[in-house]
C-alpha atoms as a PDB file:
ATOM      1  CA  UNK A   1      -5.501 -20.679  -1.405  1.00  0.00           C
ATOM      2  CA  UNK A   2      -6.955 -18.292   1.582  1.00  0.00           C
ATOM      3  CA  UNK A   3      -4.239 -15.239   1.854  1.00  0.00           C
ATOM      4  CA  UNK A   4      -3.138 -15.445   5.037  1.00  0.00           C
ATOM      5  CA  UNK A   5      -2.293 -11.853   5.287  1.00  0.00           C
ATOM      6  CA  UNK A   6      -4.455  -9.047   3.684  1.00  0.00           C
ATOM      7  CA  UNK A   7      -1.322  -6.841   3.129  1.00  0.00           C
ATOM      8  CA  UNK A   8      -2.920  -3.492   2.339  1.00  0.00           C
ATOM      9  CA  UNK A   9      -4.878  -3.814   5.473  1.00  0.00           C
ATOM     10  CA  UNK A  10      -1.741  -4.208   7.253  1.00  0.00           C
ATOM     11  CA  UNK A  11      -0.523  -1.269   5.046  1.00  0.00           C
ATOM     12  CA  UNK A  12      -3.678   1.064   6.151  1.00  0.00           C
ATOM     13  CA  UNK A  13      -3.205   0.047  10.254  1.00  0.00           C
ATOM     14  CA  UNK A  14       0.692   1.375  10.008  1.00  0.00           C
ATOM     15  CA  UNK A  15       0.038   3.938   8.105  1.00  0.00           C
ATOM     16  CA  UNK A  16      -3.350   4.792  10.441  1.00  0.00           C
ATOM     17  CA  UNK A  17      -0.604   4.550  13.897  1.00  0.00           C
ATOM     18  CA  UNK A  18       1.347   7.916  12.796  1.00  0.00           C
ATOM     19  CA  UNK A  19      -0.445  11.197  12.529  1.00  0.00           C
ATOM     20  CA  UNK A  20       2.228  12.763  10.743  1.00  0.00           C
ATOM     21  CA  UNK A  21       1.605  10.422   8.008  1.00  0.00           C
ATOM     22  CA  UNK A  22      -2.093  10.957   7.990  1.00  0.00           C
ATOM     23  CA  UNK A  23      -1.826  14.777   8.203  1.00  0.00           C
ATOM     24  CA  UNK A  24       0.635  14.930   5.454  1.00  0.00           C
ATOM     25  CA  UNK A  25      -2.213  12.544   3.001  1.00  0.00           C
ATOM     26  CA  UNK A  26      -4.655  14.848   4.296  1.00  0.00           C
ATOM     27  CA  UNK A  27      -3.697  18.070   2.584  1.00  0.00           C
ATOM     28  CA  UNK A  28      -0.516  17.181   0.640  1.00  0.00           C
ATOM     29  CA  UNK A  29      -0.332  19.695  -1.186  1.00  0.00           C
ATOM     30  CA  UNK A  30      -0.231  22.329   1.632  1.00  0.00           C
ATOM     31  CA  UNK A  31       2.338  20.115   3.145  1.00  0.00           C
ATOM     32  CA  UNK A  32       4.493  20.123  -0.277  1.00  0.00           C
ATOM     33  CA  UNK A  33       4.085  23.552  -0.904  1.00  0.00           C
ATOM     34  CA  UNK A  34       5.832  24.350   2.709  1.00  0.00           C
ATOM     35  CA  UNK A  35       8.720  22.164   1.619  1.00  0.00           C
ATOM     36  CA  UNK A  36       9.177  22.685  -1.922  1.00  0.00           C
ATOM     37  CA  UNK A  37      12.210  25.481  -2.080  1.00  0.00           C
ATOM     38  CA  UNK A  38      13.618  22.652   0.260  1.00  0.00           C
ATOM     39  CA  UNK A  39      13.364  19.662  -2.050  1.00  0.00           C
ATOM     40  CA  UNK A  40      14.016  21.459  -4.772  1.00  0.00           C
ATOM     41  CA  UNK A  41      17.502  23.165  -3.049  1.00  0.00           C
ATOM     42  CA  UNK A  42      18.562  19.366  -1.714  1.00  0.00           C
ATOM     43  CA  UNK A  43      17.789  17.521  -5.393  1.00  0.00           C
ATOM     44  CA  UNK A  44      19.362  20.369  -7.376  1.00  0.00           C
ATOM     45  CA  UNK A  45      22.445  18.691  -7.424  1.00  0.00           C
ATOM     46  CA  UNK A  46      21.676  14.781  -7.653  1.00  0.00           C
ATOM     47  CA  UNK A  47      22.330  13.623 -10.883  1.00  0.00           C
ATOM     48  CA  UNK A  48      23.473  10.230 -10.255  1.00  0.00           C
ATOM     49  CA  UNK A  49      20.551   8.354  -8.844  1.00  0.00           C
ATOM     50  CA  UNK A  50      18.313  10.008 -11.601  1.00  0.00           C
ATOM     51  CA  UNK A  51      20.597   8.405 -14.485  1.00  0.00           C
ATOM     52  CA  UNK A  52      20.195   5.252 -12.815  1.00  0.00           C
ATOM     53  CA  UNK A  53      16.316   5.258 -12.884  1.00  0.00           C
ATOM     54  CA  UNK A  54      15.750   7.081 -16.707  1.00  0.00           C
ATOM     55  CA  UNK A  55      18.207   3.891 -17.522  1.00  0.00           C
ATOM     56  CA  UNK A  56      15.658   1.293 -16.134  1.00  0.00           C
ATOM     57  CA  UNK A  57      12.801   2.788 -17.921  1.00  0.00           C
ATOM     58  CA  UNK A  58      10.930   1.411 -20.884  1.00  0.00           C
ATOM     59  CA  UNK A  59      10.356   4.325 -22.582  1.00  0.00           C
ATOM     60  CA  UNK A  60      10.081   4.782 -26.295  1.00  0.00           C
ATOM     61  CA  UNK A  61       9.918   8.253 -28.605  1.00  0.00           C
ATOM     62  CA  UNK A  62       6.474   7.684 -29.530  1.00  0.00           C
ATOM     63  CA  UNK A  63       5.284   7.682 -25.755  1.00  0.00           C
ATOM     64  CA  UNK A  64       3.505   9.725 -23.752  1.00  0.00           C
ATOM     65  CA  UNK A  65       4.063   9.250 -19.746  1.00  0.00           C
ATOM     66  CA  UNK A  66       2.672   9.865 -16.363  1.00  0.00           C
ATOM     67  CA  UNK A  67       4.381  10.718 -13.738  1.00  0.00           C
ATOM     68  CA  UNK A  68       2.295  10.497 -10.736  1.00  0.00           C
ATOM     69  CA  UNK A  69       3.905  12.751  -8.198  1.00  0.00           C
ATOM     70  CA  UNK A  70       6.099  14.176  -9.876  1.00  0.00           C
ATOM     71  CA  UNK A  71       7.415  16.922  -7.671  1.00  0.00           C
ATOM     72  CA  UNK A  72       9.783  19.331  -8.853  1.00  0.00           C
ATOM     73  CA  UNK A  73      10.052  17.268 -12.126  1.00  0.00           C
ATOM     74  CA  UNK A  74      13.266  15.684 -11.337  1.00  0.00           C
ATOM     75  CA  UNK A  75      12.276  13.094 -13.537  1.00  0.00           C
ATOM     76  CA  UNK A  76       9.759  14.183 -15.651  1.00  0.00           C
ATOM     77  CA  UNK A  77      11.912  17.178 -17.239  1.00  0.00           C
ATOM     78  CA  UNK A  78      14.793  14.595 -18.609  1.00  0.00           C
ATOM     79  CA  UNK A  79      11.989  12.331 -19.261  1.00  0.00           C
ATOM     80  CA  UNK A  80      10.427  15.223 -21.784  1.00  0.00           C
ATOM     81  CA  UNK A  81      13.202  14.830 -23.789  1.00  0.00           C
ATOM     82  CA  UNK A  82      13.021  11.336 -24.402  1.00  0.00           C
ATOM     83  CA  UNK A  83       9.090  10.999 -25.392  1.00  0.00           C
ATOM     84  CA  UNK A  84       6.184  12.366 -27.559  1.00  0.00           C
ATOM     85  CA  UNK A  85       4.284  14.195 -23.914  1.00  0.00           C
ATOM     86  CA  UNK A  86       4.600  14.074 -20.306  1.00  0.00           C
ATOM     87  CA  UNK A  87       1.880  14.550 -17.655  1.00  0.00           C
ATOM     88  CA  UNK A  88       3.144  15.876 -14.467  1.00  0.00           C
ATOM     89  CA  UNK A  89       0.413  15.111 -11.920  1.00  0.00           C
ATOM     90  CA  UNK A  90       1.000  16.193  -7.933  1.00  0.00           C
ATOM     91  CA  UNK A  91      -1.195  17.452  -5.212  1.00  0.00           C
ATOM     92  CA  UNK A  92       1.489  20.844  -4.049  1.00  0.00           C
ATOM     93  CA  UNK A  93       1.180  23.878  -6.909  1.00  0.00           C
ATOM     94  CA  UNK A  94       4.480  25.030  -5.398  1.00  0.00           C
ATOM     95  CA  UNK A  95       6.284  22.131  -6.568  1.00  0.00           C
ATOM     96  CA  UNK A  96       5.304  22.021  -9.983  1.00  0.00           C
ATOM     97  CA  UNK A  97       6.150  25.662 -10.066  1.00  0.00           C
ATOM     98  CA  UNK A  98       9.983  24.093  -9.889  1.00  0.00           C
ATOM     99  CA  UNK A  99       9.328  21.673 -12.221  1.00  0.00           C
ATOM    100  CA  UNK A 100       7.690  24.086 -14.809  1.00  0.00           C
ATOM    101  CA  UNK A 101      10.926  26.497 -14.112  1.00  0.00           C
ATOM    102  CA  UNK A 102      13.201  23.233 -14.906  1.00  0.00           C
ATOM    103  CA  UNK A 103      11.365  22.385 -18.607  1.00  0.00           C
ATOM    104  CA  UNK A 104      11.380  26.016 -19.437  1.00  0.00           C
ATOM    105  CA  UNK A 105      15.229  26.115 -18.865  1.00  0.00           C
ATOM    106  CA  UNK A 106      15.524  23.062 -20.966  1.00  0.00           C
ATOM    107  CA  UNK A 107      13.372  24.384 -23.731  1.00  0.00           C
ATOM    108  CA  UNK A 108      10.732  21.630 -23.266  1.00  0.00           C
ATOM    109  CA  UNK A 109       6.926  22.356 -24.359  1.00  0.00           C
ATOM    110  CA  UNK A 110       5.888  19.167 -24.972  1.00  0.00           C
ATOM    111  CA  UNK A 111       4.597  18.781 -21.099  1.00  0.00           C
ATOM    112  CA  UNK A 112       1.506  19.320 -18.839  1.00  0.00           C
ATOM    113  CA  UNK A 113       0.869  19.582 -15.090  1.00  0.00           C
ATOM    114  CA  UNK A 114      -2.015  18.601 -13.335  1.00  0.00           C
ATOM    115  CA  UNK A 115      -2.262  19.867  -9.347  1.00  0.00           C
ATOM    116  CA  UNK A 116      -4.442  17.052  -7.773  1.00  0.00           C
ATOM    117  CA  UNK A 117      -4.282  14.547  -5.078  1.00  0.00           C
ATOM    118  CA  UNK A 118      -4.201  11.197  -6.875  1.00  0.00           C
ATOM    119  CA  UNK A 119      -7.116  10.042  -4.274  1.00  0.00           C
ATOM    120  CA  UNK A 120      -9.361  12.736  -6.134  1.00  0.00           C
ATOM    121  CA  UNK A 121      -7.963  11.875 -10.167  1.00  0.00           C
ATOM    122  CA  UNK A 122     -10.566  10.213 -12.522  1.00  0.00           C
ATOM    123  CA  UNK A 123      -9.003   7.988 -14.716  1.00  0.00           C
ATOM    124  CA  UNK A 124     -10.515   9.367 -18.237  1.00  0.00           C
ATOM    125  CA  UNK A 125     -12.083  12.475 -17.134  1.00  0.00           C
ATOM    126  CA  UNK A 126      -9.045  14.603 -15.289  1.00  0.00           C
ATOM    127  CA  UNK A 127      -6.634  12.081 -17.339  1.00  0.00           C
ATOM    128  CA  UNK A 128      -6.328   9.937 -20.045  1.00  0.00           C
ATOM    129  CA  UNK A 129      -4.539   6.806 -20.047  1.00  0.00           C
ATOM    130  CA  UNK A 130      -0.942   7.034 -20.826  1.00  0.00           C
ATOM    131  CA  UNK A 131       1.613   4.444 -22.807  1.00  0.00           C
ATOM    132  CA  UNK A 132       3.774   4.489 -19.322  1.00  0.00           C
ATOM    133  CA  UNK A 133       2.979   5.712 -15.817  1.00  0.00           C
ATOM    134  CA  UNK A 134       5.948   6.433 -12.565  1.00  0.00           C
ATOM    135  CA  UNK A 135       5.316   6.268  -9.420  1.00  0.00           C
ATOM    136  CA  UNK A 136       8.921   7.400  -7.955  1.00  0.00           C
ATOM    137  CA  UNK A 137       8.530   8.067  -4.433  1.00  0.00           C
ATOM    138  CA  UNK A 138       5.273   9.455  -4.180  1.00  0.00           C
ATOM    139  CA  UNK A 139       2.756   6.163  -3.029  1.00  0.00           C
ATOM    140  CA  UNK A 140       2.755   7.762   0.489  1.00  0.00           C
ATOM    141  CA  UNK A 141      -0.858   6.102   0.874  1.00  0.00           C
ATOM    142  CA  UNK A 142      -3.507   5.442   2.951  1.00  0.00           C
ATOM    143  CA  UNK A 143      -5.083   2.657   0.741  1.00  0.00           C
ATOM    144  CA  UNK A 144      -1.953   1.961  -1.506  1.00  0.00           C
ATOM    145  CA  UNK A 145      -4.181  -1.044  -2.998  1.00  0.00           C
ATOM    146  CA  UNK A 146      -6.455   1.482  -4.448  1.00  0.00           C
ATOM    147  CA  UNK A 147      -3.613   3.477  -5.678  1.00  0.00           C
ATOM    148  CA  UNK A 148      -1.757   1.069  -7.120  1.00  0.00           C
ATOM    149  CA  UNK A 149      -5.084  -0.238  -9.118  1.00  0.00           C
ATOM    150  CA  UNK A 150      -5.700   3.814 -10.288  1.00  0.00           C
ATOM    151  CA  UNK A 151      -2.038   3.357 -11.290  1.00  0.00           C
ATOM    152  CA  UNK A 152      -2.730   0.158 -13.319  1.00  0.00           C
ATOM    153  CA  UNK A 153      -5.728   1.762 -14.668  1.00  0.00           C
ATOM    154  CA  UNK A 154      -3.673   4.993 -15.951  1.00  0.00           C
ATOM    155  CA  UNK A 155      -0.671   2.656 -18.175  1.00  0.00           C
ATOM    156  CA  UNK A 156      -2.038   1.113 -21.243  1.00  0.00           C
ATOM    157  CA  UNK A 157       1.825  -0.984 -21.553  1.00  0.00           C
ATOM    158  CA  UNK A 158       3.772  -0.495 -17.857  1.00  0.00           C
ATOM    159  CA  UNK A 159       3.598   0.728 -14.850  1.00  0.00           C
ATOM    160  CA  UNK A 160       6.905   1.447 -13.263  1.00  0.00           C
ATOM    161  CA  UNK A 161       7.412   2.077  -9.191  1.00  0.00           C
ATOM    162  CA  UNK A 162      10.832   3.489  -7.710  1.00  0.00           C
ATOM    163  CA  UNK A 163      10.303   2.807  -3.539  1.00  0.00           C
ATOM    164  CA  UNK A 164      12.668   2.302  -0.890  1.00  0.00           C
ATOM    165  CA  UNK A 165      13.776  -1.203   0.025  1.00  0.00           C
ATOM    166  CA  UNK A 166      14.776  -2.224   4.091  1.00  0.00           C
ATOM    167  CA  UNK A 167      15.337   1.027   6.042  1.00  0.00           C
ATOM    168  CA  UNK A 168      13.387   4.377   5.483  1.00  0.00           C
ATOM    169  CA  UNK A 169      17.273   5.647   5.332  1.00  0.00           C
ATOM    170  CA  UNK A 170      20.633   4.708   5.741  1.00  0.00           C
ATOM    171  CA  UNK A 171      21.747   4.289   9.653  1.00  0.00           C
ATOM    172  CA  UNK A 172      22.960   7.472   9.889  1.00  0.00           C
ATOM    173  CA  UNK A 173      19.736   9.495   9.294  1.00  0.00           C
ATOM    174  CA  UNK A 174      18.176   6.605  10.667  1.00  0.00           C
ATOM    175  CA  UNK A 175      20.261   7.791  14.098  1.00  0.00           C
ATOM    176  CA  UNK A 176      19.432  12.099  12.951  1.00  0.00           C
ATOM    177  CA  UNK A 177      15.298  11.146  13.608  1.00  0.00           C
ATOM    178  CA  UNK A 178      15.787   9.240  16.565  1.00  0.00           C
ATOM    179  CA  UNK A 179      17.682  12.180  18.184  1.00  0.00           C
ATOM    180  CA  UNK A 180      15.470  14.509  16.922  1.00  0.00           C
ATOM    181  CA  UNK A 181      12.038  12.398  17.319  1.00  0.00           C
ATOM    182  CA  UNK A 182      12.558   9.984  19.682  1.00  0.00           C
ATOM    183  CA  UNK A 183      12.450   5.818  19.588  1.00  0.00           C
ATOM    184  CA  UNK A 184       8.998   6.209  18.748  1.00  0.00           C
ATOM    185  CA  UNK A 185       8.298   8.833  17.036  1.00  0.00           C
ATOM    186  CA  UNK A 186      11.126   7.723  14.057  1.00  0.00           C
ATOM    187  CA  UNK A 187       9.175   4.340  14.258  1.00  0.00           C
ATOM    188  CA  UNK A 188       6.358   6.144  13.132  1.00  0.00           C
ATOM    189  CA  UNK A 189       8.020   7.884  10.436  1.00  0.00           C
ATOM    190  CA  UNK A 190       8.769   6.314   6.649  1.00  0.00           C
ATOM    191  CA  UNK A 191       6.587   3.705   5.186  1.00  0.00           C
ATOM    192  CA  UNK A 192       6.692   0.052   4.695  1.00  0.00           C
ATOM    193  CA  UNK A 193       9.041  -0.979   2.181  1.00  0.00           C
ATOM    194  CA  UNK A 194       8.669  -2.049  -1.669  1.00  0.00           C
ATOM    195  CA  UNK A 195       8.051  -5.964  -0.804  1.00  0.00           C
ATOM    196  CA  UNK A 196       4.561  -4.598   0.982  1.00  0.00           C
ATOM    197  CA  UNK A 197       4.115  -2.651  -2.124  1.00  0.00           C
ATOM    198  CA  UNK A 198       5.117  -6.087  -4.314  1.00  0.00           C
ATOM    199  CA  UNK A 199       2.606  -8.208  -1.867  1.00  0.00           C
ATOM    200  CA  UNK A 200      -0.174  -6.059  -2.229  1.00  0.00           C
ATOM    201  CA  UNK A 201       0.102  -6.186  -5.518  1.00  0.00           C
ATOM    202  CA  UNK A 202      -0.162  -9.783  -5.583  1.00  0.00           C
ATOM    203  CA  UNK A 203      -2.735 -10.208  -3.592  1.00  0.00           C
ATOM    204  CA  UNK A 204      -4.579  -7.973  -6.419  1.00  0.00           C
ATOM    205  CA  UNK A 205      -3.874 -10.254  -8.991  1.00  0.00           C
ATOM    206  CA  UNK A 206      -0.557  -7.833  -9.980  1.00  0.00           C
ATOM    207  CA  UNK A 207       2.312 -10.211 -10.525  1.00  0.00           C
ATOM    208  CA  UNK A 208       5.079  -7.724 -10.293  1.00  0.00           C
ATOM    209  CA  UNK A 209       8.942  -8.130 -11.556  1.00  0.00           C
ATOM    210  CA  UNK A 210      11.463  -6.487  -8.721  1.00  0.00           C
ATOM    211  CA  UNK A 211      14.810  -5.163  -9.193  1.00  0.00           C
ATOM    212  CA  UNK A 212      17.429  -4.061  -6.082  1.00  0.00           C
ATOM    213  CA  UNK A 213      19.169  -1.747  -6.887  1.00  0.00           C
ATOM    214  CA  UNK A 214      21.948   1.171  -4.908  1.00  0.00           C
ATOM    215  CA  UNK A 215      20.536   4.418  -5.316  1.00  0.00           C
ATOM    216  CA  UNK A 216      23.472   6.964  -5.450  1.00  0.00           C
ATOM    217  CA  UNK A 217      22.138  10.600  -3.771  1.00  0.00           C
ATOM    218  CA  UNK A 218      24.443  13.589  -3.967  1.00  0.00           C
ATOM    219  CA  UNK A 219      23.638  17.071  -2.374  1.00  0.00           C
ATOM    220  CA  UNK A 220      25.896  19.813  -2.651  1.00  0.00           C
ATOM    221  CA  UNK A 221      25.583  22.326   0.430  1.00  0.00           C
ATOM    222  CA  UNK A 222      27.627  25.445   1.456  1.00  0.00           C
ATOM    223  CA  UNK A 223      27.999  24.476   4.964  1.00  0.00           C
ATOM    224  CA  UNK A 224      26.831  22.178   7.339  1.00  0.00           C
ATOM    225  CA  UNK A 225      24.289  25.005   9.149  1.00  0.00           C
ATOM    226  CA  UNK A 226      22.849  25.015   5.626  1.00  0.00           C
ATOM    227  CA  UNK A 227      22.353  21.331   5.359  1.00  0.00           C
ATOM    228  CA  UNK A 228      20.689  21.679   8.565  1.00  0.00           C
ATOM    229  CA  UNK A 229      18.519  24.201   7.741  1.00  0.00           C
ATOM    230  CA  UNK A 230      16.736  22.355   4.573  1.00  0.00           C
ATOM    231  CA  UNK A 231      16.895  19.269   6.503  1.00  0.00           C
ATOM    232  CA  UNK A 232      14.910  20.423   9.268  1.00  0.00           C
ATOM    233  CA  UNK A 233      12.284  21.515   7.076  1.00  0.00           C
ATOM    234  CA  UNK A 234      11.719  18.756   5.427  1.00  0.00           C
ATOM    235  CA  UNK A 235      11.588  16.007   8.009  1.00  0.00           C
ATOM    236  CA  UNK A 236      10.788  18.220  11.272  1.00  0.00           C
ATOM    237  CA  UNK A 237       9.876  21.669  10.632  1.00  0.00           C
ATOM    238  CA  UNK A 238       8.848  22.326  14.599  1.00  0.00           C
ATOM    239  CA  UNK A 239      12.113  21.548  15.660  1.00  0.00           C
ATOM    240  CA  UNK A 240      14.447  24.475  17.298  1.00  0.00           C
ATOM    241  CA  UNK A 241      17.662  22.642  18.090  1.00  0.00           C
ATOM    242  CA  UNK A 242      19.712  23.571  14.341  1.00  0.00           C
ATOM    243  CA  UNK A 243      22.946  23.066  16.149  1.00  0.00           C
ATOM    244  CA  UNK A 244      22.337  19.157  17.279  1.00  0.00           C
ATOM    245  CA  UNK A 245      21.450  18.577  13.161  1.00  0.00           C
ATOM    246  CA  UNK A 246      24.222  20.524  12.184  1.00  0.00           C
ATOM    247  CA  UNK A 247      26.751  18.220  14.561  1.00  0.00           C
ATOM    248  CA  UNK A 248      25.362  15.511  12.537  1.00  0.00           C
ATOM    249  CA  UNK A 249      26.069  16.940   9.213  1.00  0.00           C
ATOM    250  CA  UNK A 250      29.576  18.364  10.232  1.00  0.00           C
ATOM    251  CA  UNK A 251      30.276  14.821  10.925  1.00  0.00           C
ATOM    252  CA  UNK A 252      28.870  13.433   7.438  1.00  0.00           C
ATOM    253  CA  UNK A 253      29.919  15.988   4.650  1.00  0.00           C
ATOM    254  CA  UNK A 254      33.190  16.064   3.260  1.00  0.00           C
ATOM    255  CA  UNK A 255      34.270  19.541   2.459  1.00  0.00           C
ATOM    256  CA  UNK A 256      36.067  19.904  -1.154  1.00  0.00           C
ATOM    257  CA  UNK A 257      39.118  22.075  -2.096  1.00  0.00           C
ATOM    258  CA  UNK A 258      36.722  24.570  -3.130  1.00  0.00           C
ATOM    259  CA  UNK A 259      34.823  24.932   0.581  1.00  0.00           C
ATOM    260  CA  UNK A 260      31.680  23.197  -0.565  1.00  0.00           C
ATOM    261  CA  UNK A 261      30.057  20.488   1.361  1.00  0.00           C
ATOM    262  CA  UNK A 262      29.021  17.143  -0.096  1.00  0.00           C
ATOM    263  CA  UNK A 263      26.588  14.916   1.152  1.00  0.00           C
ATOM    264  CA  UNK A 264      26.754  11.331  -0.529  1.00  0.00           C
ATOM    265  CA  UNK A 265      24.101   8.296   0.349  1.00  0.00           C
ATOM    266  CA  UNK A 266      23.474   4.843  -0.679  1.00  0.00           C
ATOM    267  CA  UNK A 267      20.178   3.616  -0.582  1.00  0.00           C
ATOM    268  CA  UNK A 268      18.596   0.233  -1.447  1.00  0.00           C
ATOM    269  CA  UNK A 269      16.383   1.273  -3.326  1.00  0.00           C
ATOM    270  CA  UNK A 270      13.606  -1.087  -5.395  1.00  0.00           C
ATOM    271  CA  UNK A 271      12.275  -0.588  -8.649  1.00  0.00           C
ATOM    272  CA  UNK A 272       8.577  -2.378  -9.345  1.00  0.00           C
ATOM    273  CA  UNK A 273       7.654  -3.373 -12.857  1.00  0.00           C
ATOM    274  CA  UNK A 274       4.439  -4.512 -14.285  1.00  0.00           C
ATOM    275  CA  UNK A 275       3.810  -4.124 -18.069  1.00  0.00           C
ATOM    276  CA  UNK A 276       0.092  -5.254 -19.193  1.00  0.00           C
ATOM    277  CA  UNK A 277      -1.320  -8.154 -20.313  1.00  0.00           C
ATOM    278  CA  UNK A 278       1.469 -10.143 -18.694  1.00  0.00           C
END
């Protein structure tokens, strides 16, 4: 049967209509490294949604994993503990310094990092294949069909994705980037959701399993100004106007009997599974 629409095309033309997107694949890394103190500041108290994903996992002791952008090793560093070796790969030096700071504090040696784009890897040359390879919010692609086949490529048993499902964000945020980047401009921010991801897939002969799923997100902050602060440098680091973001986090945070702020989300989130020779 003739596909009737060529998915990671479609995926490459949205992608192709934002320039922020295309700078950020450009030079990741030098993107990242800007807004790593950031990420790393905003996840260092989410414990929730991370529970939720490790539980989803097939992971066994004998493993050894891949964790293909793995940031400040949210995931990899509990993951450590649970397998034989982990291979951190991202493109930003300054976020694996976090993650490398997170598996010392937990003792863990049984890990290695490798800073490239995952454009530029060679499967068998820069890295071997692995038992299990996660993708968890890092297939920020132009080609995502090409990635996703490097991905199946990497696993020798499954290949796990963690992407977001309907909205970039809850409506909210959603409301935060309009405000701060106009109608348009939040059009052209995000990515297509986890059913393009699921469709491309299919269309490369990938015949994926897909499971919905709430993602809980906590973030701890000492006042709203500070919320604003980290959130303005990760989604719009030219922007000036800290008080209109801070409005929108005065309104959102509930403040504890001990004067901290809490910021709690709920994301549909999706979680792609493929395991080989299926």
């Amino acid at each position: 049967m003739d596909k009737i629409i060529n998915w990671n095309e479609l995926w490459k033309a949205i992608h192709a209509s934002s320039r922020h997107r295309v700078d950020k694949e450009n030079d990741p890394g030098k993107v990242w490294d800007k807004k790593a103190g950031a990420y790393n500041r905003i996840t260092k108290d989410e414990k929730e949604s991370t529970r939720q994903e490790l539980s989803m996992l097939d992971l066994r002791p004998t493993d050894t994993v891949l964790d293909m952008g793995a940031g400040n090793g949210r995931l990899s560093v509990p993951i450590a503990g649970m397998v034989s070796h982990v291979t951190a790969l991202d493109a930003s030096a300054g976020m694996l310094s976090h993650l490398k700071e997170r598996m010392a504090a937990e003792g863990r040696t049984n890990y290695s990092v490798v800073v490239k784009r995952w454009e530029d890897v060679v499967i068998g040359s820069d890295i071997p294949e692995h038992d299990v390879v996660i993708a968890a919010f890092s297939l920020g692609f132009y080609d995502a069909g090409a990635a996703l086949l490097k991905l199946d490529e990497a696993a020798r048993r499954s290949v796990h994705l963690f992407w977001h499902m309907g909205e970039w964000r809850e409506p909210a945020e959603m409301a935060l980037y309009t405000a701060v980047h106009g109608e348009e401009g939040t059009r052209k921010t995000g990515y297509p959701d986890a059913l393009f991801l699921a469709n491309i897939l299919h269309g490369l002969g990938i015949y994926a399993d897909i499971r919905i799923y709430r993602a809980l997100w906590e973030t701890v902050y000492d006042s709203p100004e500070e919320a604003a602060e980290q959130w303005i440098t990760m989604h719009a680091p030219d922007y000036e106007d800290l008080d209109l973001v801070a409005r929108h986090f005065r309104e959102q945070l509930e403040k504890d009997s001990e004067g901290k702020f809490h910021e709690r989300s709920v994301r549909r989130t999706a979680m792609i599974t493929w395991r080989k020779g299926e």
